[in-house]
PDB file of N, CA and C in Angstrom:
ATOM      1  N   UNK A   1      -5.163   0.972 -10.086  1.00  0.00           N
ATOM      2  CA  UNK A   1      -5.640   0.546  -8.794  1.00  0.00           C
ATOM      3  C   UNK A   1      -4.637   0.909  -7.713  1.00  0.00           C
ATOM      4  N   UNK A   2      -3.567   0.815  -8.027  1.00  0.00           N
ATOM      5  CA  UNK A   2      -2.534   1.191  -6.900  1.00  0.00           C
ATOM      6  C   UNK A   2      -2.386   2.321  -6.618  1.00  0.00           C
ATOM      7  N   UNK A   3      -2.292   3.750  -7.710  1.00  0.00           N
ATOM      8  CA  UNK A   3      -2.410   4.721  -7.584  1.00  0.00           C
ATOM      9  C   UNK A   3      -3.723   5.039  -6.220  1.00  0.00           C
ATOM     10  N   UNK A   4      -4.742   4.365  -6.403  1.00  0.00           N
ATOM     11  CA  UNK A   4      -5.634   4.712  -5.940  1.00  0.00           C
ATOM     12  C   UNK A   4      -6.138   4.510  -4.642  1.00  0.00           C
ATOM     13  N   UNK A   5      -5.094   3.064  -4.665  1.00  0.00           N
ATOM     14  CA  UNK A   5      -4.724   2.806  -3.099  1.00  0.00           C
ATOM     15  C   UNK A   5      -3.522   3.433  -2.322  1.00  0.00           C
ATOM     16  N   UNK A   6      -2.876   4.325  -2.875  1.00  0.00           N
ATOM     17  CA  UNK A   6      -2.211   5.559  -1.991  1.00  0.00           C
ATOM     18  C   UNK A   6      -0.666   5.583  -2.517  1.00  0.00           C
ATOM     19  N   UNK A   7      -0.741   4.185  -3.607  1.00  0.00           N
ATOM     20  CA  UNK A   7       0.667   3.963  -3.925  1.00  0.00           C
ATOM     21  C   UNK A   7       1.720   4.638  -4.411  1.00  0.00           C
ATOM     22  N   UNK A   8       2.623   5.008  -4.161  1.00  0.00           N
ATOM     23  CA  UNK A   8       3.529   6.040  -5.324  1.00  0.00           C
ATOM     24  C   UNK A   8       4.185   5.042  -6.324  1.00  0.00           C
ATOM     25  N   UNK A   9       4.317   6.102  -7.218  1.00  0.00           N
ATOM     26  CA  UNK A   9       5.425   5.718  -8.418  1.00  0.00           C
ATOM     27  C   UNK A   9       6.594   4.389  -7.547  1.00  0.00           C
ATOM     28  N   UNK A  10       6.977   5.087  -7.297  1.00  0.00           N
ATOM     29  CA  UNK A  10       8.330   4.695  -6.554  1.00  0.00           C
ATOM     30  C   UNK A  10       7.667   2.883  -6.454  1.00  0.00           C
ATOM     31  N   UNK A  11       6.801   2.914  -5.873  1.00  0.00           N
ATOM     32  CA  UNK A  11       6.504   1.662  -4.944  1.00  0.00           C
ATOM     33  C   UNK A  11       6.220   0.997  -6.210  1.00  0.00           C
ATOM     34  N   UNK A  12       5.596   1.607  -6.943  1.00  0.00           N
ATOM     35  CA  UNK A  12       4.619   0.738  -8.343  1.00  0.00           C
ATOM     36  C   UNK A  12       5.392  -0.002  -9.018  1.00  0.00           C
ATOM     37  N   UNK A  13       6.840   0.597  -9.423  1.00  0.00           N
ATOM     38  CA  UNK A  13       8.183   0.303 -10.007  1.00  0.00           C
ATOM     39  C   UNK A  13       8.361  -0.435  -9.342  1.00  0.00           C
ATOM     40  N   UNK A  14       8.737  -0.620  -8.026  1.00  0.00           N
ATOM     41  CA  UNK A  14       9.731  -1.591  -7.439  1.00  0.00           C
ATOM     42  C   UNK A  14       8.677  -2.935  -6.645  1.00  0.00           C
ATOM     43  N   UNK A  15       7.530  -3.221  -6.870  1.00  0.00           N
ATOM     44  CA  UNK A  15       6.904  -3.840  -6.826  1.00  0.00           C
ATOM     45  C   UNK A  15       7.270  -5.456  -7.448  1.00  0.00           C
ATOM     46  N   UNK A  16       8.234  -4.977  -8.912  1.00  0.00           N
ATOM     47  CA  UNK A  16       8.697  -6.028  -9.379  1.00  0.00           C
ATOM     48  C   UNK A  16       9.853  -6.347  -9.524  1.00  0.00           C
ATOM     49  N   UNK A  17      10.608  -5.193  -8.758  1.00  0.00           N
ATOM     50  CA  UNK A  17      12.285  -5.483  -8.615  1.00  0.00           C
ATOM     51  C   UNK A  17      12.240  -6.252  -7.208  1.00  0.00           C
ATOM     52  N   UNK A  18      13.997  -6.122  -6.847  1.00  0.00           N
ATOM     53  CA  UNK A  18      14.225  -6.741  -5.941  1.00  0.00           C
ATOM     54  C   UNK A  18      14.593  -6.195  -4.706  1.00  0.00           C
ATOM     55  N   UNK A  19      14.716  -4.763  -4.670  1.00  0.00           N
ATOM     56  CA  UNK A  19      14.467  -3.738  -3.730  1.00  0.00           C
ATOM     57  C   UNK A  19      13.386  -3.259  -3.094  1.00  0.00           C
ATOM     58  N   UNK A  20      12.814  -4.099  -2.065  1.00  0.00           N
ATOM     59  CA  UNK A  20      11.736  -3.577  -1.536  1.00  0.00           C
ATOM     60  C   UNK A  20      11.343  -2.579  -0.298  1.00  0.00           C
ATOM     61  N   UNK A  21      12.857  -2.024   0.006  1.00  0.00           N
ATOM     62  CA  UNK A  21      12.744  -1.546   1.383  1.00  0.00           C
ATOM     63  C   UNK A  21      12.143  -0.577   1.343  1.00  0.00           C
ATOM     64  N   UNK A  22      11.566   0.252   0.239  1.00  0.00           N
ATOM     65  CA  UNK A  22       9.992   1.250   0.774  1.00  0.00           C
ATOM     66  C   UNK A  22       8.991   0.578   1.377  1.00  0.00           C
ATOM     67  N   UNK A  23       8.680  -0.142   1.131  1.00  0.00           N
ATOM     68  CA  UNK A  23       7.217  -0.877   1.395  1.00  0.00           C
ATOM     69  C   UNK A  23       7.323  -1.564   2.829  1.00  0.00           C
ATOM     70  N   UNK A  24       6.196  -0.873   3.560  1.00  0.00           N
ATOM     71  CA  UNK A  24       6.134  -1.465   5.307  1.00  0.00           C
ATOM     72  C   UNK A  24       5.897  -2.814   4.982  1.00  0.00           C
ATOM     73  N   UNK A  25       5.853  -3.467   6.600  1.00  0.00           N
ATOM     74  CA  UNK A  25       5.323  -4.814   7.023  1.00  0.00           C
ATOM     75  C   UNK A  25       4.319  -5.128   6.585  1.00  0.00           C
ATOM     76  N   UNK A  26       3.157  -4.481   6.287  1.00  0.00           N
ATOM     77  CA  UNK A  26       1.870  -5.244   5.713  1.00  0.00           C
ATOM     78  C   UNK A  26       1.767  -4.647   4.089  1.00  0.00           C
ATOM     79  N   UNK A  27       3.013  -3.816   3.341  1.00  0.00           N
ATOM     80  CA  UNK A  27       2.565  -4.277   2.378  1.00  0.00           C
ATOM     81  C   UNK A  27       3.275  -5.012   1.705  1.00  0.00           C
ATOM     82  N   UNK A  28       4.802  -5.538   2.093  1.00  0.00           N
ATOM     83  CA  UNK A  28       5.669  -6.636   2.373  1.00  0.00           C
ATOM     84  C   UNK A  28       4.258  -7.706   2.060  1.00  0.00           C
ATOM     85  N   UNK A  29       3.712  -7.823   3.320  1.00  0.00           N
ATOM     86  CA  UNK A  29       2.914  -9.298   3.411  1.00  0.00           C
ATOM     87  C   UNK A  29       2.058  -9.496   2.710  1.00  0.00           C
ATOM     88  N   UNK A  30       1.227  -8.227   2.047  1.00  0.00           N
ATOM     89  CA  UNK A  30       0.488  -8.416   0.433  1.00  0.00           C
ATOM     90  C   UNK A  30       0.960  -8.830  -0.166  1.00  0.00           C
ATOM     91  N   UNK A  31       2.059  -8.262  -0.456  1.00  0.00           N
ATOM     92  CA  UNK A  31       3.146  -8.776  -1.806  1.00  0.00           C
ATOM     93  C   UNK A  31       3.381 -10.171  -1.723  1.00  0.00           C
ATOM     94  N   UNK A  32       3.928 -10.977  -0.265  1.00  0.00           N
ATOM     95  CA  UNK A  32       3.825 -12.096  -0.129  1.00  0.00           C
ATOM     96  C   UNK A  32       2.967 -13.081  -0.794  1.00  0.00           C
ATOM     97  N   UNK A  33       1.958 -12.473  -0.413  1.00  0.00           N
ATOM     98  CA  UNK A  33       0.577 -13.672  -0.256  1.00  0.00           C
ATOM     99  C   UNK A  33       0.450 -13.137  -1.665  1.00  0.00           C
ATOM    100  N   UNK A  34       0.184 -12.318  -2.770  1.00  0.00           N
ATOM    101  CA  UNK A  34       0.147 -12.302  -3.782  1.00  0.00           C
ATOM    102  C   UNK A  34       0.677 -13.013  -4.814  1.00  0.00           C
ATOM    103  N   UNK A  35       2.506 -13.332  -4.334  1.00  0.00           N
ATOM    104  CA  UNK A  35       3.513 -13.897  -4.333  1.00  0.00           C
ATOM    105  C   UNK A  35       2.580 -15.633  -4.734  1.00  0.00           C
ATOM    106  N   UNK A  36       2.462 -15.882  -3.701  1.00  0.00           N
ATOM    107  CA  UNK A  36       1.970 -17.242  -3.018  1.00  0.00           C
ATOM    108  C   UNK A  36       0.681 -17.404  -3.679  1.00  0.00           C
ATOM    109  N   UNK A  37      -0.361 -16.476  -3.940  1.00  0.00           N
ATOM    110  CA  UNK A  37      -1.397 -17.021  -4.706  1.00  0.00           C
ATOM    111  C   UNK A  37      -1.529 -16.713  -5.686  1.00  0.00           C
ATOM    112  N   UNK A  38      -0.588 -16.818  -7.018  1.00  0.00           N
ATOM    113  CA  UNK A  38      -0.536 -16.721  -8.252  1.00  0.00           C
ATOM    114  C   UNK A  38      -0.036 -18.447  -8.560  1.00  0.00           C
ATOM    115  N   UNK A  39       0.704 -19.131  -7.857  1.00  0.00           N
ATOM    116  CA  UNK A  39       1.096 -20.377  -7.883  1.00  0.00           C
ATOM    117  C   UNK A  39       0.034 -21.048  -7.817  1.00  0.00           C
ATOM    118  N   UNK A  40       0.189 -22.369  -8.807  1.00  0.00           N
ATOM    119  CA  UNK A  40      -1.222 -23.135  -9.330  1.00  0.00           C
ATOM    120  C   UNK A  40      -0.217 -24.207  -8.465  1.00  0.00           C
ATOM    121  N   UNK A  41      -1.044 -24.893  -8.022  1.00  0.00           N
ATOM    122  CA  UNK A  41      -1.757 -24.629  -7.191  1.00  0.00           C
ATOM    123  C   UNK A  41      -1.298 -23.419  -5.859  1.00  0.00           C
ATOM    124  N   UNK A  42      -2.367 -22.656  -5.245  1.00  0.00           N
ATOM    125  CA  UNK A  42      -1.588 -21.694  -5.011  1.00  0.00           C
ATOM    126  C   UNK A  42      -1.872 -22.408  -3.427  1.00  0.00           C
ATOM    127  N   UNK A  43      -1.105 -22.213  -2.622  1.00  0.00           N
ATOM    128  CA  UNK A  43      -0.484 -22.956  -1.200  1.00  0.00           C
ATOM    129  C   UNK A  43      -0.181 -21.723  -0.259  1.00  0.00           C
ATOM    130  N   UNK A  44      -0.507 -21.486   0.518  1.00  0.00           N
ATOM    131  CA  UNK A  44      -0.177 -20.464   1.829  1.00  0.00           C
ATOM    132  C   UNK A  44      -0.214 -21.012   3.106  1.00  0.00           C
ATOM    133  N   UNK A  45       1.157 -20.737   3.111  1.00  0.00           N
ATOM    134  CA  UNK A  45       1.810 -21.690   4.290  1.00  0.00           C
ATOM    135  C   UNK A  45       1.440 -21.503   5.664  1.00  0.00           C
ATOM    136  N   UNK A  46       1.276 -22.195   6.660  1.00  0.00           N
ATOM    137  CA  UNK A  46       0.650 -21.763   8.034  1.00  0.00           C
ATOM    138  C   UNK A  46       1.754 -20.766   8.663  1.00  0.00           C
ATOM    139  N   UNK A  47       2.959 -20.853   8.217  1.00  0.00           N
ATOM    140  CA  UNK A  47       3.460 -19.862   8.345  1.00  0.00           C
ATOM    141  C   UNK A  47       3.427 -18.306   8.133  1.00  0.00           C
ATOM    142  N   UNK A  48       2.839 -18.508   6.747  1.00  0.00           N
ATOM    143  CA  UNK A  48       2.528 -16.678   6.316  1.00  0.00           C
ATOM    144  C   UNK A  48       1.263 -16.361   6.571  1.00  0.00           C
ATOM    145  N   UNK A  49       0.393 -17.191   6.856  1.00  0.00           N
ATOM    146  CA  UNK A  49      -1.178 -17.362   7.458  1.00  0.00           C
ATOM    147  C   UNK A  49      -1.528 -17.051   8.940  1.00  0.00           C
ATOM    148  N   UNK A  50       0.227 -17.024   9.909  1.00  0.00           N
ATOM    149  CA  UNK A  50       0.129 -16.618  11.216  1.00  0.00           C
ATOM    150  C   UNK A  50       0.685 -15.405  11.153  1.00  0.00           C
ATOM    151  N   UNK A  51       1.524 -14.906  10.333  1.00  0.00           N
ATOM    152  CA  UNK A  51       2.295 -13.467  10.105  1.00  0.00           C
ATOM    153  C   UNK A  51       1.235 -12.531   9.344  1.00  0.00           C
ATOM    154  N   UNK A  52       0.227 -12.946   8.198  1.00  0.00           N
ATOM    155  CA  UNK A  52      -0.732 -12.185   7.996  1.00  0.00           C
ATOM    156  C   UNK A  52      -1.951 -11.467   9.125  1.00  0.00           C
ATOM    157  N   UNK A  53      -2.375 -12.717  10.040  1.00  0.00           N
ATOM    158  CA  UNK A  53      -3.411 -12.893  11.337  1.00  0.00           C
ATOM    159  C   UNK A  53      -2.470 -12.068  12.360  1.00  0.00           C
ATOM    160  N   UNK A  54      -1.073 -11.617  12.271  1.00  0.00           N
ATOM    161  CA  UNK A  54      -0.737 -11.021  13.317  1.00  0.00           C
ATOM    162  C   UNK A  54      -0.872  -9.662  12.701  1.00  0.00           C
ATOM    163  N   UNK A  55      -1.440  -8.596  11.822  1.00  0.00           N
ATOM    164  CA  UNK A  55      -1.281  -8.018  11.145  1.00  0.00           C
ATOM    165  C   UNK A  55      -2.505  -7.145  10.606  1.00  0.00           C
ATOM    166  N   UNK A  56      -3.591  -8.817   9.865  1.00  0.00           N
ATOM    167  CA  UNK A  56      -4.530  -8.139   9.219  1.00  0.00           C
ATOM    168  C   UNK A  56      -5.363  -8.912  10.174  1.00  0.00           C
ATOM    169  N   UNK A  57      -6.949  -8.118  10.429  1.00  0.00           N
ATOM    170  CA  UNK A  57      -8.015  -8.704  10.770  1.00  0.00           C
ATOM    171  C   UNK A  57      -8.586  -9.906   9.872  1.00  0.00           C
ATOM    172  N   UNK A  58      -9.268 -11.084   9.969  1.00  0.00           N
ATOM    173  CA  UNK A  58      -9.799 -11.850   9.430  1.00  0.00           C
ATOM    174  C   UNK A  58     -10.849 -11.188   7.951  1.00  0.00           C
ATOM    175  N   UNK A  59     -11.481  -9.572   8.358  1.00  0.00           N
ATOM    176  CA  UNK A  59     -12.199  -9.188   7.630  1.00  0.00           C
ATOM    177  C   UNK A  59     -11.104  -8.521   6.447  1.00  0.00           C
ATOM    178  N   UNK A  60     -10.380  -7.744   7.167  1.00  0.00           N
ATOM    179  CA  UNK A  60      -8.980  -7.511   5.641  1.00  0.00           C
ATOM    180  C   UNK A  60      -8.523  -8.458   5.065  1.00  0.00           C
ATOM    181  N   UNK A  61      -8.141  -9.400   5.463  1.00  0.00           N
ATOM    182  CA  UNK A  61      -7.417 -10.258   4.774  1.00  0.00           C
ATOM    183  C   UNK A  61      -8.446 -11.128   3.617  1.00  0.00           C
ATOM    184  N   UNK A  62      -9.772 -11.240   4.301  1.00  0.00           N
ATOM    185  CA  UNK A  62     -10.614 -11.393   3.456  1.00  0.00           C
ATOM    186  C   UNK A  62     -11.136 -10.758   1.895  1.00  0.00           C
ATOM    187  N   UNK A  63     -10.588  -9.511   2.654  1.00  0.00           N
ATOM    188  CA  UNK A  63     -10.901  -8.591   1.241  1.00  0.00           C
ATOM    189  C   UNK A  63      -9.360  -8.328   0.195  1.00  0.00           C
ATOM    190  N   UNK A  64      -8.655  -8.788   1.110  1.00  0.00           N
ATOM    191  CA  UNK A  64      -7.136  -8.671   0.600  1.00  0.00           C
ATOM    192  C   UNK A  64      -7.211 -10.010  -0.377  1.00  0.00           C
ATOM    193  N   UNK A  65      -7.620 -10.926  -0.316  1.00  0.00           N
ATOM    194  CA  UNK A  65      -7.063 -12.049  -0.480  1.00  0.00           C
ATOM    195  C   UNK A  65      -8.056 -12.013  -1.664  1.00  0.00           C
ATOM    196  N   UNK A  66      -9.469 -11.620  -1.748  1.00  0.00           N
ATOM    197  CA  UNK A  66     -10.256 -11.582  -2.561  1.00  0.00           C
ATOM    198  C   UNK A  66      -9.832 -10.875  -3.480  1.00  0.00           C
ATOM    199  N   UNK A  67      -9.368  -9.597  -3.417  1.00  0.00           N
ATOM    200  CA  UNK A  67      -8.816  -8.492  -4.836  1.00  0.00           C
ATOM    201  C   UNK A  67      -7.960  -9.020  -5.635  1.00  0.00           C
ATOM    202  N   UNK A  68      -6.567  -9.832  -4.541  1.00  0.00           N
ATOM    203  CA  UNK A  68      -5.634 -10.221  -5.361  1.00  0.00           C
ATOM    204  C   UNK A  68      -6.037 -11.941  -6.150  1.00  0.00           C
ATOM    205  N   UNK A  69      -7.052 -12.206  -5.845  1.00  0.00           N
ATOM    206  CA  UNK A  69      -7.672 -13.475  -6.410  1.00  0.00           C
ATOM    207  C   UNK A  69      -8.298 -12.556  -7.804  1.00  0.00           C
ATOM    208  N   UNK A  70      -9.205 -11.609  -7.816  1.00  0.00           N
ATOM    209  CA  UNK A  70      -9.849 -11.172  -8.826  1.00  0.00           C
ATOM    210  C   UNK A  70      -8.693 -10.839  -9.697  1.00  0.00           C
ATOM    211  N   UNK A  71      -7.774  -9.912  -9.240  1.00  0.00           N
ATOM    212  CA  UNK A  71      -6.824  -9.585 -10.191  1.00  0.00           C
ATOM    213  C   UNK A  71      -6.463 -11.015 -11.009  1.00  0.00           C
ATOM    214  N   UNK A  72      -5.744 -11.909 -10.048  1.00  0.00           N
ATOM    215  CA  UNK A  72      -4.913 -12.935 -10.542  1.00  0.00           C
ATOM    216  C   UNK A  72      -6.148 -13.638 -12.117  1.00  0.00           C
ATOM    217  N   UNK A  73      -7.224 -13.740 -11.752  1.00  0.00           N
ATOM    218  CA  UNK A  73      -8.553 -14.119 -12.527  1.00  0.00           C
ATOM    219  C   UNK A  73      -8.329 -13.239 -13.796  1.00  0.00           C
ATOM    220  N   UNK A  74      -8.215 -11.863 -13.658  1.00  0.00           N
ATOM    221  CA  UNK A  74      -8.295 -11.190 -14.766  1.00  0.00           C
ATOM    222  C   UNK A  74      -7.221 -11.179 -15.656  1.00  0.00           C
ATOM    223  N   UNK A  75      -6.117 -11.150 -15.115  1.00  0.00           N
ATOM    224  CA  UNK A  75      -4.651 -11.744 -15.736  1.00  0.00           C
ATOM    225  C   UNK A  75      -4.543 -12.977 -16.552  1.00  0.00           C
ATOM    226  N   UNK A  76      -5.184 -13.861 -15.797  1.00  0.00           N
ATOM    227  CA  UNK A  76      -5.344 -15.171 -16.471  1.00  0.00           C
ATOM    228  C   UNK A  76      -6.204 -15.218 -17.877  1.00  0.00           C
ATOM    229  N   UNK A  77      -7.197 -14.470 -17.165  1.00  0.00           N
ATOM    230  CA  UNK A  77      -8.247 -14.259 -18.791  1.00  0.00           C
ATOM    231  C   UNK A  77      -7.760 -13.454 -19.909  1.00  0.00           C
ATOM    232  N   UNK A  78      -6.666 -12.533 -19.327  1.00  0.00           N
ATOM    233  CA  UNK A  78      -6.733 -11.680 -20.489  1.00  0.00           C
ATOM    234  C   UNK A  78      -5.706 -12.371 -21.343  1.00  0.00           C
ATOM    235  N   UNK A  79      -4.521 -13.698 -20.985  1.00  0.00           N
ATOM    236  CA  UNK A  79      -3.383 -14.101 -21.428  1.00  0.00           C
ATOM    237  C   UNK A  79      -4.586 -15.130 -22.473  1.00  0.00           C
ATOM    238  N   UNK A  80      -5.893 -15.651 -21.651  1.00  0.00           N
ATOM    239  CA  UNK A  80      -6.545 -17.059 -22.998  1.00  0.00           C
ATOM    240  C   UNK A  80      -7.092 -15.891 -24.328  1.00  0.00           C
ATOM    241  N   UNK A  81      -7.644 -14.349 -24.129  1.00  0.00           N
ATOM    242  CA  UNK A  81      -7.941 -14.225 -25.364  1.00  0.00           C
ATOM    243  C   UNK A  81      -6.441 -13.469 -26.113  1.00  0.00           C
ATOM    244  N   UNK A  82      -5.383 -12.871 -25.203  1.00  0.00           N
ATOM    245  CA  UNK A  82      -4.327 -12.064 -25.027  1.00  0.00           C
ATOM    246  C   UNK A  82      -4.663 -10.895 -26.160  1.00  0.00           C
ATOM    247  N   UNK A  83      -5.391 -10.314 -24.439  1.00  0.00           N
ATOM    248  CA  UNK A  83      -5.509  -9.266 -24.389  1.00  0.00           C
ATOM    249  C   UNK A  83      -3.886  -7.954 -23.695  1.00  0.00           C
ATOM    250  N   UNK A  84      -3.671  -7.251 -24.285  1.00  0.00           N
ATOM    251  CA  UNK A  84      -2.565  -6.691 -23.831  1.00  0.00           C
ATOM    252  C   UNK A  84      -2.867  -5.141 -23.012  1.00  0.00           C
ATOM    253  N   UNK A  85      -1.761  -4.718 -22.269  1.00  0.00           N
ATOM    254  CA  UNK A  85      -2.006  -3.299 -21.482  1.00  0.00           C
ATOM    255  C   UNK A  85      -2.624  -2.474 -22.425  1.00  0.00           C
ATOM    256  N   UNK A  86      -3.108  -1.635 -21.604  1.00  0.00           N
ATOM    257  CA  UNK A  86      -3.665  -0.685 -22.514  1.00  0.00           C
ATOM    258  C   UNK A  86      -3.315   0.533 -22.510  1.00  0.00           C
ATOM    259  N   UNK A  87      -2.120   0.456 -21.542  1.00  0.00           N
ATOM    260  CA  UNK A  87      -0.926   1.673 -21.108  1.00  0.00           C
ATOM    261  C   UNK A  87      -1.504   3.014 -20.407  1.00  0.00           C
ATOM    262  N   UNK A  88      -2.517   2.753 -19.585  1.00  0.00           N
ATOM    263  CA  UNK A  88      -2.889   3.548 -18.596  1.00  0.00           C
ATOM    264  C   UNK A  88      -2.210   4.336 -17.873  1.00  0.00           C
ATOM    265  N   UNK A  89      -1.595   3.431 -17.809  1.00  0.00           N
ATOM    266  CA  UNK A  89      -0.373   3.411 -16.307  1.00  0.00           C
ATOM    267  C   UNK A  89       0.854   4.475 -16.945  1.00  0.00           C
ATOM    268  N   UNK A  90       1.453   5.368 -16.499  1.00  0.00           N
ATOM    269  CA  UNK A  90       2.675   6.052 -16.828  1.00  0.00           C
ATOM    270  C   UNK A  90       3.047   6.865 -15.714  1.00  0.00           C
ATOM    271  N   UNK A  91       4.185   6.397 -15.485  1.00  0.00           N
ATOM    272  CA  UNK A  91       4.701   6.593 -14.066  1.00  0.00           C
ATOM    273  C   UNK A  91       4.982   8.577 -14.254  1.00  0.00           C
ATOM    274  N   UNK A  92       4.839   8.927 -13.012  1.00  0.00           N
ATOM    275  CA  UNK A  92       5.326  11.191 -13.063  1.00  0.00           C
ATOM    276  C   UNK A  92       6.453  11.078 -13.810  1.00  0.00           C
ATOM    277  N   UNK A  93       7.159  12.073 -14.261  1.00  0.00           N
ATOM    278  CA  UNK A  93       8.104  11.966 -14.465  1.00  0.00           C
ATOM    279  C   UNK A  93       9.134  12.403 -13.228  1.00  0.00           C
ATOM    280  N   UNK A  94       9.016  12.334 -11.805  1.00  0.00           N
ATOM    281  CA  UNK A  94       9.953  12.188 -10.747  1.00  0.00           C
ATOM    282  C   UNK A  94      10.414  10.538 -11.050  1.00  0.00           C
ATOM    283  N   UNK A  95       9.621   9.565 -11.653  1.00  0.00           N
ATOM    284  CA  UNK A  95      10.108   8.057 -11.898  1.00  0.00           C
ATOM    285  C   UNK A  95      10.740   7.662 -12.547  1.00  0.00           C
ATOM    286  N   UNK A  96      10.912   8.049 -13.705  1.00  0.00           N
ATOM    287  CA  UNK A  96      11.672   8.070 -14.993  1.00  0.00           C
ATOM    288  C   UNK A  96      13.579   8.160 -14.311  1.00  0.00           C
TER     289      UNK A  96
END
């Protein structure tokens, strides 16, 4: 999916490190709110709710907030039957 949303290697990797300075302001604030709605209960603070609205339209964020809900859904399901990767994913070898 990321590939497909324009993502590079580079970004895909560091998605889960702690170096994020490729990634602009709004995809910083995905990551955020992704961040924020994986937490049970998941809570989004009026704070990151005015930094998203300065950013994304009501209709993106709608659809933003929806993908990373489906994802988070499918993650969850696949850990009750644990289901594992299916190793799709393999970064160019410029990543390696």
């Amino acid at each position: 999916m990321g590939k497909k949303a324009g993502l590079t290697d580079e970004k895909l990797l560091a998605v889960t490190g702690s170096d994020r300075s490729s990634f602009n302001t709004k995809e910083l604030l995905a990551i955020e709110l992704a961040d924020a709605m994986v937490n049970a209960p998941a809570n989004i603070s009026d704070e990151l709710y005015k930094r998203l609205r300065e950013e994304f339209s009501e209709e993106q964020l709608l659809d933003l907030g929806s993908q990373i809900a489906f994802e988070n859904f499918r993650a969850r399901l696949n850990r009750v039957f644990d289901v594992g990767s299916d190793e799709l994913y393999k970064p160019g070898p410029a990543s390696r």
